[in-house]
PDB file of N, CA and C in Angstrom:
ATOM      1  N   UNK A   1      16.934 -17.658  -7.663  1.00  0.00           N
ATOM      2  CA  UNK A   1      18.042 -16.902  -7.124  1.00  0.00           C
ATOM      3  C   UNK A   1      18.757 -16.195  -8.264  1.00  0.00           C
ATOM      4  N   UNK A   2      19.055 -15.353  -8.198  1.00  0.00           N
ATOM      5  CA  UNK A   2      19.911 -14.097  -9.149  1.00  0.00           C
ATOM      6  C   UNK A   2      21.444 -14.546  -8.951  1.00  0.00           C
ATOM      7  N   UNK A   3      21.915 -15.303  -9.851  1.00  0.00           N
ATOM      8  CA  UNK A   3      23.606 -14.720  -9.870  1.00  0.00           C
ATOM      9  C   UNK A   3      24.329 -14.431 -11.213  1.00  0.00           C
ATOM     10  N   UNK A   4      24.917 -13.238 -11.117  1.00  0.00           N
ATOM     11  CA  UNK A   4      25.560 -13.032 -12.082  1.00  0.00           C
ATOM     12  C   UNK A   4      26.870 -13.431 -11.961  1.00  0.00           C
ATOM     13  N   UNK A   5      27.569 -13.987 -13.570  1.00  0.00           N
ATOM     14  CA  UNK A   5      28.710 -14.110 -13.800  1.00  0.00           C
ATOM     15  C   UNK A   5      29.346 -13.111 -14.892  1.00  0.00           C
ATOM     16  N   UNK A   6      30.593 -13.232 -14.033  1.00  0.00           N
ATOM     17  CA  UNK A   6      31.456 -12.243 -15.025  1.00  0.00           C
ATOM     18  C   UNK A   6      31.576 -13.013 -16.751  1.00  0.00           C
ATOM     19  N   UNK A   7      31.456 -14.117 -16.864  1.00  0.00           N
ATOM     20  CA  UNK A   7      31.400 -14.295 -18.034  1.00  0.00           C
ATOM     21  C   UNK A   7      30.424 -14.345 -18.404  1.00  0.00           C
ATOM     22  N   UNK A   8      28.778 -14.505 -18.199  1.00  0.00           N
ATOM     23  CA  UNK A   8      28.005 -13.888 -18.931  1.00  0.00           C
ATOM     24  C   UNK A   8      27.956 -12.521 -18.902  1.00  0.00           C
ATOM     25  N   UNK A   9      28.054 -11.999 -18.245  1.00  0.00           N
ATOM     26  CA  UNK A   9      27.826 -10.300 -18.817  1.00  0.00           C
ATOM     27  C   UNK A   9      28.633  -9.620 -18.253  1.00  0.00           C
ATOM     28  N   UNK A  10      30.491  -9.927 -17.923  1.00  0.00           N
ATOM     29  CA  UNK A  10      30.870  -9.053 -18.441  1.00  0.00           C
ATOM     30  C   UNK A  10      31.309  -8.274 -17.137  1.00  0.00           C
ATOM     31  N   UNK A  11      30.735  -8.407 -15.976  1.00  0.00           N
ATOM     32  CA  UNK A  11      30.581  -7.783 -14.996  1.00  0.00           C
ATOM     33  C   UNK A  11      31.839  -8.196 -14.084  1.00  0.00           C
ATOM     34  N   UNK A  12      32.356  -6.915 -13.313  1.00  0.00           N
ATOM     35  CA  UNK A  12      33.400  -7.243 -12.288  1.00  0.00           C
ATOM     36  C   UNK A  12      32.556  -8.344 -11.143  1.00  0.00           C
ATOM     37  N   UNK A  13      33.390  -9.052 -10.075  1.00  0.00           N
ATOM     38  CA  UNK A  13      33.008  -9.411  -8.952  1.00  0.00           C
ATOM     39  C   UNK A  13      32.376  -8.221  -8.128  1.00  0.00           C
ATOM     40  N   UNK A  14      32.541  -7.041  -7.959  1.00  0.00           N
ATOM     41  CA  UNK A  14      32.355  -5.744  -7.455  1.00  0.00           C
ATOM     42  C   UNK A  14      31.374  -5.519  -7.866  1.00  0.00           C
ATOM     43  N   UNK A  15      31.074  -5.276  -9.170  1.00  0.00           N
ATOM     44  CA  UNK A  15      30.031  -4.881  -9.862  1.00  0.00           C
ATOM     45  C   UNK A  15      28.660  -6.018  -9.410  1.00  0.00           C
ATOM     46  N   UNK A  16      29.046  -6.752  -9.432  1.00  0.00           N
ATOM     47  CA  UNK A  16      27.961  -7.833  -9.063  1.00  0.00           C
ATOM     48  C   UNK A  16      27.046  -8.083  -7.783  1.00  0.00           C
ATOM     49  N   UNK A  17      28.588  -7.394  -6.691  1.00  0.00           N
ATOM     50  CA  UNK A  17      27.464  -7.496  -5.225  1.00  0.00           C
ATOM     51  C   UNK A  17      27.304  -6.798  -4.963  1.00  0.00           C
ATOM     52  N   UNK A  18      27.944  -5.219  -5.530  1.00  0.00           N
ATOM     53  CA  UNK A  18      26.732  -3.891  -5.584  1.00  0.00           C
ATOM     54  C   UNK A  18      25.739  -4.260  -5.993  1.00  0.00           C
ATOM     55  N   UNK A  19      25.102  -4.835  -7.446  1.00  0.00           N
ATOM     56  CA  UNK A  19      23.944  -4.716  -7.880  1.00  0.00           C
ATOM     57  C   UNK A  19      23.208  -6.208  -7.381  1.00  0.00           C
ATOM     58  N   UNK A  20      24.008  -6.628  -6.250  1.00  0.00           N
ATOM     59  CA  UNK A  20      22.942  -8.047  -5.052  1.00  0.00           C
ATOM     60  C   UNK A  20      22.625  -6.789  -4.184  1.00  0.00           C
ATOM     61  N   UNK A  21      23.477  -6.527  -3.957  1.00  0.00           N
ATOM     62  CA  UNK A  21      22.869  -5.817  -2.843  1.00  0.00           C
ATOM     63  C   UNK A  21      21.924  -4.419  -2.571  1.00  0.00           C
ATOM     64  N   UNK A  22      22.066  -3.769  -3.994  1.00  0.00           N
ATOM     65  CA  UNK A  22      20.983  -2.871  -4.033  1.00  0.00           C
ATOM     66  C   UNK A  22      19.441  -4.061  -4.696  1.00  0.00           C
ATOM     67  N   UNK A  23      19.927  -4.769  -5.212  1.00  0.00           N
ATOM     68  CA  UNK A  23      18.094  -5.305  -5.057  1.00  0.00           C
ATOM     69  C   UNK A  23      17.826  -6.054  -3.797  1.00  0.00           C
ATOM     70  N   UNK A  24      19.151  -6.462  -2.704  1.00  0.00           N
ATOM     71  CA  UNK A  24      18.423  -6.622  -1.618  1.00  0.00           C
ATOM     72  C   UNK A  24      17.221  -5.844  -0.710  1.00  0.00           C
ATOM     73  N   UNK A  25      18.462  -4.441  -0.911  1.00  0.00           N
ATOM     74  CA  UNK A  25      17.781  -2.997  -0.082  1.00  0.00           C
ATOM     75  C   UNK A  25      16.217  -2.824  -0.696  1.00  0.00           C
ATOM     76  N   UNK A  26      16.644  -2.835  -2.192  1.00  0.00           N
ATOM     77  CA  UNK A  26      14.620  -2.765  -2.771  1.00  0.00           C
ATOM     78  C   UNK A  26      13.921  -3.915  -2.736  1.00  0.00           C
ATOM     79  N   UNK A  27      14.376  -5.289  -2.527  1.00  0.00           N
ATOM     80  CA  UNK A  27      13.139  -5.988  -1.861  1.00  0.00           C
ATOM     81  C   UNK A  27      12.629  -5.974  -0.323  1.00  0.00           C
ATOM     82  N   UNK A  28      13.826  -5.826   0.342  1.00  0.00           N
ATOM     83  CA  UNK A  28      12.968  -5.168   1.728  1.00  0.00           C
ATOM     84  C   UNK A  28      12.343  -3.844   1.741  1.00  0.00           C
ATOM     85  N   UNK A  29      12.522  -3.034   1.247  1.00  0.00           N
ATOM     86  CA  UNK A  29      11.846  -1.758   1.089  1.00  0.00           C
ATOM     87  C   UNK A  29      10.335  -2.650   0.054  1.00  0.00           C
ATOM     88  N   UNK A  30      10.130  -2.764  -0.675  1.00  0.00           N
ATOM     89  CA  UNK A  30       9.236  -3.539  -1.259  1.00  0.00           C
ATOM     90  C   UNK A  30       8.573  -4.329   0.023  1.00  0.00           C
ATOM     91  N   UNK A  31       8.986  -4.874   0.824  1.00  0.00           N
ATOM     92  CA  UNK A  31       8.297  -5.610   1.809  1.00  0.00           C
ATOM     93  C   UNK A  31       8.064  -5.175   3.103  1.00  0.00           C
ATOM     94  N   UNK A  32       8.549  -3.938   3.380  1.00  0.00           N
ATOM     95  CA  UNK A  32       8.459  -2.699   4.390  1.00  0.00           C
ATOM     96  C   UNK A  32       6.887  -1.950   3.602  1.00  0.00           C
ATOM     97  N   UNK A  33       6.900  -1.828   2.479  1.00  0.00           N
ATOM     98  CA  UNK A  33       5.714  -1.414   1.504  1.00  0.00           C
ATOM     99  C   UNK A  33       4.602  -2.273   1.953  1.00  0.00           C
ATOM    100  N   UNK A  34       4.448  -3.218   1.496  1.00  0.00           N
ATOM    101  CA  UNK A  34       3.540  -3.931   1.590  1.00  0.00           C
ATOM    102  C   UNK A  34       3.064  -4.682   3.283  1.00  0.00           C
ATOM    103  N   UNK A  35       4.177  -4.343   4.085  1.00  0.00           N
ATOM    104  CA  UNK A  35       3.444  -4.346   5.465  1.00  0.00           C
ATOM    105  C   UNK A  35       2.616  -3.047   5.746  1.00  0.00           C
ATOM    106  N   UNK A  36       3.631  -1.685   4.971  1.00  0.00           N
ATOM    107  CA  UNK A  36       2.320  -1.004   5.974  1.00  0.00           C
ATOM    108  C   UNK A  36       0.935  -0.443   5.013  1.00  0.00           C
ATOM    109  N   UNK A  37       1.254  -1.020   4.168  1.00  0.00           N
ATOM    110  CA  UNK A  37       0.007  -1.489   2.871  1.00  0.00           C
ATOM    111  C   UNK A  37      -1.264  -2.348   3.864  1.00  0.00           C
ATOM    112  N   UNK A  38      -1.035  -3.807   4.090  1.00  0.00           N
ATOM    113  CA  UNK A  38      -1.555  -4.798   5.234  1.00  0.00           C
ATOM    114  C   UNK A  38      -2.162  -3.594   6.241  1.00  0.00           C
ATOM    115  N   UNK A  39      -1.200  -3.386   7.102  1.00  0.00           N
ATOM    116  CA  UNK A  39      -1.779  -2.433   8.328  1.00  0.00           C
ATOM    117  C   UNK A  39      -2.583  -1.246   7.509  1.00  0.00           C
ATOM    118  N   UNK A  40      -2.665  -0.181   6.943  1.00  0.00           N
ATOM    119  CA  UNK A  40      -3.548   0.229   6.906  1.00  0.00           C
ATOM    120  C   UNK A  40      -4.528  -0.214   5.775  1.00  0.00           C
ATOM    121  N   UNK A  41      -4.632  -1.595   5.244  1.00  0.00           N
ATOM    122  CA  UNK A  41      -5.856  -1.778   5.228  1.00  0.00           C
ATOM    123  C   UNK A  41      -6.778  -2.598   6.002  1.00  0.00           C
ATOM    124  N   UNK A  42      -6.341  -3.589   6.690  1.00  0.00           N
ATOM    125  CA  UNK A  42      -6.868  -3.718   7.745  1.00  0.00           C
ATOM    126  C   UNK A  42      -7.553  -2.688   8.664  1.00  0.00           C
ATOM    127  N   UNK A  43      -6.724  -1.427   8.600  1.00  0.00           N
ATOM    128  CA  UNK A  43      -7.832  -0.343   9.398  1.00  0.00           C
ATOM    129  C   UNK A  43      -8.565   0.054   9.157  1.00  0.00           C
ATOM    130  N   UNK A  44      -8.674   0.233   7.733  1.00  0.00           N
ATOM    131  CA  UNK A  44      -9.514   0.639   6.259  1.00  0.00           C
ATOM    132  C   UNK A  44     -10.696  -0.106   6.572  1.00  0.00           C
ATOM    133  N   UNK A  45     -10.033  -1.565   6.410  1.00  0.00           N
ATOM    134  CA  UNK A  45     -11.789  -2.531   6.756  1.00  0.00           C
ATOM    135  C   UNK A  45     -12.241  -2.341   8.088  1.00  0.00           C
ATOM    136  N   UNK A  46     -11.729  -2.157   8.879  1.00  0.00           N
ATOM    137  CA  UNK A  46     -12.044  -2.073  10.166  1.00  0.00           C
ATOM    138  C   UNK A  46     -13.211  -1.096   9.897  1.00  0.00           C
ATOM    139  N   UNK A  47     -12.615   0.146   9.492  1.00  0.00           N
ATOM    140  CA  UNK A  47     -13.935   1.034   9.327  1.00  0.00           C
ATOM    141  C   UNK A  47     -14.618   1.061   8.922  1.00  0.00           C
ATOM    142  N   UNK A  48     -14.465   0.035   7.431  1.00  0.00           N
ATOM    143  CA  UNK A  48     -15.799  -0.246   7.035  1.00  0.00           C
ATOM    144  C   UNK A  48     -16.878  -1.107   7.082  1.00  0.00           C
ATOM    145  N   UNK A  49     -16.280  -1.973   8.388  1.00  0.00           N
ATOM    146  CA  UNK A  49     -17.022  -2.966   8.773  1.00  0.00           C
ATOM    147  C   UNK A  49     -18.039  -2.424  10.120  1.00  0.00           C
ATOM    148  N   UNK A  50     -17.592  -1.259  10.203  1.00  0.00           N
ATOM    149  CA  UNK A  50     -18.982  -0.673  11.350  1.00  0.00           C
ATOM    150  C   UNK A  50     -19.961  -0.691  10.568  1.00  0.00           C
ATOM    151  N   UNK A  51     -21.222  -0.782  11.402  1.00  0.00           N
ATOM    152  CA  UNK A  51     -22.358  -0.737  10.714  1.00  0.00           C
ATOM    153  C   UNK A  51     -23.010   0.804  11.089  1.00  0.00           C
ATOM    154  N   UNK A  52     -23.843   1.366  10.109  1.00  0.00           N
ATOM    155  CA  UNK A  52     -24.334   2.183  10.097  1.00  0.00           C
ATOM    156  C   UNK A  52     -25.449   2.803  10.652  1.00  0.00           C
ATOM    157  N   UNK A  53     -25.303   3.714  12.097  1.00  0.00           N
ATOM    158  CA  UNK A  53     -26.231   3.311  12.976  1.00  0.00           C
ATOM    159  C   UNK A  53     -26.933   4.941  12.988  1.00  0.00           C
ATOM    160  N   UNK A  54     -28.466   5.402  12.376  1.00  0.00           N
ATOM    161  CA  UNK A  54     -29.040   6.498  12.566  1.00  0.00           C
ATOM    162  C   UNK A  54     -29.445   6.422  13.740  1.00  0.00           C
ATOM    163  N   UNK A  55     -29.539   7.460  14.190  1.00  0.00           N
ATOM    164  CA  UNK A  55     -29.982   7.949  15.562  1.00  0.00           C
ATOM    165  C   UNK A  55     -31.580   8.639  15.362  1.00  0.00           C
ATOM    166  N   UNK A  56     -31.144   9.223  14.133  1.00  0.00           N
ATOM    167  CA  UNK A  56     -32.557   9.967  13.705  1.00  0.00           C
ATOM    168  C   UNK A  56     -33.057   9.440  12.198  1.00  0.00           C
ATOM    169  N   UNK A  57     -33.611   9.070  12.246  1.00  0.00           N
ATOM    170  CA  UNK A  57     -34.387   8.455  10.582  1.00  0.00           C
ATOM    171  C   UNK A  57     -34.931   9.674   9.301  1.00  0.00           C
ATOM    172  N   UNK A  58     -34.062  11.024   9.634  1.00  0.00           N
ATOM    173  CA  UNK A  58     -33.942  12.037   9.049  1.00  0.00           C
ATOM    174  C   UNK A  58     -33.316  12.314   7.591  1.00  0.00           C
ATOM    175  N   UNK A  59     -33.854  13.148   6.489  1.00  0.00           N
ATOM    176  CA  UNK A  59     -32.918  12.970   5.312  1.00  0.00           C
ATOM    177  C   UNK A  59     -31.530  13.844   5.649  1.00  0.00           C
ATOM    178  N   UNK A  60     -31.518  14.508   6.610  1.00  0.00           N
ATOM    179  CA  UNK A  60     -30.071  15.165   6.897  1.00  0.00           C
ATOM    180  C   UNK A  60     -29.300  14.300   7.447  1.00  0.00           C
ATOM    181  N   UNK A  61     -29.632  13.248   8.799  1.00  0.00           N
ATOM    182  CA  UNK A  61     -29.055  12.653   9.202  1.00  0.00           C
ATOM    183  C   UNK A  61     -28.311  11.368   8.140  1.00  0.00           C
ATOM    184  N   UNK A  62     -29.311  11.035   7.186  1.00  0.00           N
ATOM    185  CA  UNK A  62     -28.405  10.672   5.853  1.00  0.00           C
ATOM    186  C   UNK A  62     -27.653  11.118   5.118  1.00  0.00           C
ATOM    187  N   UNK A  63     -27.577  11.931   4.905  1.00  0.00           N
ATOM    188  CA  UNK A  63     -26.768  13.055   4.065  1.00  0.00           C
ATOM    189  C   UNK A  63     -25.570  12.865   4.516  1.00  0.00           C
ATOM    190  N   UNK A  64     -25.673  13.169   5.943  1.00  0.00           N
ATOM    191  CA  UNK A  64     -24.572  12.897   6.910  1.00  0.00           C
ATOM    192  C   UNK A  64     -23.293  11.996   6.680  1.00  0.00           C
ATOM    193  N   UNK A  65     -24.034  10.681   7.188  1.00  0.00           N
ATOM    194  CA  UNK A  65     -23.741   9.424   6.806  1.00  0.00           C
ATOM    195  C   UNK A  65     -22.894   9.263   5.293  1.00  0.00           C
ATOM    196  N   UNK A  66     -23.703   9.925   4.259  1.00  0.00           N
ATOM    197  CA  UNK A  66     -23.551   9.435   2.936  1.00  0.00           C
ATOM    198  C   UNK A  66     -21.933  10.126   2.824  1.00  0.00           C
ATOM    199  N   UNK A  67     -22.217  11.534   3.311  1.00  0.00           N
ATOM    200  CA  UNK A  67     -20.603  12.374   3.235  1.00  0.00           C
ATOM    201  C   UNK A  67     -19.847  11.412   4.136  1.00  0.00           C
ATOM    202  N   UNK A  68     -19.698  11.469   5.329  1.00  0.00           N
ATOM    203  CA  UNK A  68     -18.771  10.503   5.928  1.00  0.00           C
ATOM    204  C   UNK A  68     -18.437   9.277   4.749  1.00  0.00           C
ATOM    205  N   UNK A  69     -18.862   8.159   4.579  1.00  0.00           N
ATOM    206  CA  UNK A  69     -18.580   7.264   3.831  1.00  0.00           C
ATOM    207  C   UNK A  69     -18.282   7.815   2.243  1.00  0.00           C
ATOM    208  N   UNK A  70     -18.253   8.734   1.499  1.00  0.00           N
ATOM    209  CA  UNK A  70     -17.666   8.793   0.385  1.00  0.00           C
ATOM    210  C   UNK A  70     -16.361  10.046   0.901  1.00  0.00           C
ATOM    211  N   UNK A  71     -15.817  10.279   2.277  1.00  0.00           N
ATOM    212  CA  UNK A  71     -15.044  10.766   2.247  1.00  0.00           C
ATOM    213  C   UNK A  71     -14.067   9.620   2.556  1.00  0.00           C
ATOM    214  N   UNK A  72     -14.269   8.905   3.149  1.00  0.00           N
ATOM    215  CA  UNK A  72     -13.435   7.244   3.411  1.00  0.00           C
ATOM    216  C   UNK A  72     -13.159   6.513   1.702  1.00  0.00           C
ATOM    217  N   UNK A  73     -13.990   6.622   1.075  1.00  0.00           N
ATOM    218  CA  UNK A  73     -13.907   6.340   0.176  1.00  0.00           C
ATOM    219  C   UNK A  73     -12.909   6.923  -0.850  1.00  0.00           C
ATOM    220  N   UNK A  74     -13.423   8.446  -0.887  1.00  0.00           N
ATOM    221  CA  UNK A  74     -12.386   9.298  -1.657  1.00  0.00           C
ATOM    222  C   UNK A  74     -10.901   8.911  -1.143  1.00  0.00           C
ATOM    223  N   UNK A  75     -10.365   8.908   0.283  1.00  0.00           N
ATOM    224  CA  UNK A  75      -9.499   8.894   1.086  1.00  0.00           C
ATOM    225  C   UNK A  75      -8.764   7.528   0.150  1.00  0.00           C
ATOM    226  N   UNK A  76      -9.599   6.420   0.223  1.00  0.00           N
ATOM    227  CA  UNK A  76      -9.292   4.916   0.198  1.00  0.00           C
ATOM    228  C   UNK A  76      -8.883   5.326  -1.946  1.00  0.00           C
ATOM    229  N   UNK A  77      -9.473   5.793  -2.014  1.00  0.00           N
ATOM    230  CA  UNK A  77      -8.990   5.705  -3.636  1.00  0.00           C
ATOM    231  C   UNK A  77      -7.207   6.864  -3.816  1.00  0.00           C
ATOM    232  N   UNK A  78      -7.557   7.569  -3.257  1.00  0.00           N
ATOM    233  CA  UNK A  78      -6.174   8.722  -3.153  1.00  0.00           C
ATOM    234  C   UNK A  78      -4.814   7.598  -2.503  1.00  0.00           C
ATOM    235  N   UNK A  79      -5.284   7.317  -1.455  1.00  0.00           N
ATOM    236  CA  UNK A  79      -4.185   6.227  -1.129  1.00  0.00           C
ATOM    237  C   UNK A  79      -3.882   5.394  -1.855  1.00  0.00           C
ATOM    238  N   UNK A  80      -4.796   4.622  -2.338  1.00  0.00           N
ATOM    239  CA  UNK A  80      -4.469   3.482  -3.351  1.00  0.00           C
ATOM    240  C   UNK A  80      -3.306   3.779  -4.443  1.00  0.00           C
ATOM    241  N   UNK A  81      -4.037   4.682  -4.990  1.00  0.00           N
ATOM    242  CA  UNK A  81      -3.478   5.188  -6.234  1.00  0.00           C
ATOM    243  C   UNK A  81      -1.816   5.447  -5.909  1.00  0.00           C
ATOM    244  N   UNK A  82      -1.688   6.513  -4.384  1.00  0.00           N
ATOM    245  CA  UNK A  82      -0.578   6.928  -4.373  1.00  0.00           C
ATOM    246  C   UNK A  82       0.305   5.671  -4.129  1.00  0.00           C
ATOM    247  N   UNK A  83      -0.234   4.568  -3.177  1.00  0.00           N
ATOM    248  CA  UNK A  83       0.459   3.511  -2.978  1.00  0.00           C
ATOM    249  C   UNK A  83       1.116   2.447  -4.159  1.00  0.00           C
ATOM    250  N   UNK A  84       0.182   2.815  -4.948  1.00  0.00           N
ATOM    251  CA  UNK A  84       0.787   1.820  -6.468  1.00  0.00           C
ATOM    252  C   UNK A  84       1.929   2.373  -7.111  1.00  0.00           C
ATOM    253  N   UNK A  85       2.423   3.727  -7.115  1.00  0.00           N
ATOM    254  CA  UNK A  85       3.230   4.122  -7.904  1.00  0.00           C
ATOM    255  C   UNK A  85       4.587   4.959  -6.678  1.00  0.00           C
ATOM    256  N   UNK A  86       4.481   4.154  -5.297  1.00  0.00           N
ATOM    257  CA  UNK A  86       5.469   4.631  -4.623  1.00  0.00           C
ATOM    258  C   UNK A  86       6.811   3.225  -5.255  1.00  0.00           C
TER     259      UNK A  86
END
């Protein structure tokens, strides 16, 4: 638990439950983050837990396939990234 005293540092009573209460606001925002972090990766796996079903045993119909899954992929790395530094 976090408490500050005015005699260690100095700080008004005022000063103190402003700065409780703005790290309240950023640990729920922090935990508002990381729920909808959870939810979309769970959807993330969801999609990548389909299995991969040709219809035609064709090298286009792979090709296909291969673009779909490295655009999920690309997608899944762009998010990531942006999600780490929100």
């Amino acid at each position: 638990m976090l408490t500050l005293t005015r005699k260690s540092h100095g700080a008004s009573p005022v000063y103190e439950v402003r700065k409780l209460k703005e790290t309240l606001v950023t640990v729920q925002q922090l935990d508002k983050n990381m729920s909808n972090l959870r939810t979309w990766l769970s959807r993330v796996e969801g999609e990548l837990a389909k299995p991969i079903i040709y219809s035609i045993c064709h090298s286009d119909e792979i090709q296909r396939k291969l673009a779909e899954h490295q655009v999920v992929g690309a997608f899944i790395n762009k998010t990531t990234i942006t999600n780490i530094y929100v």
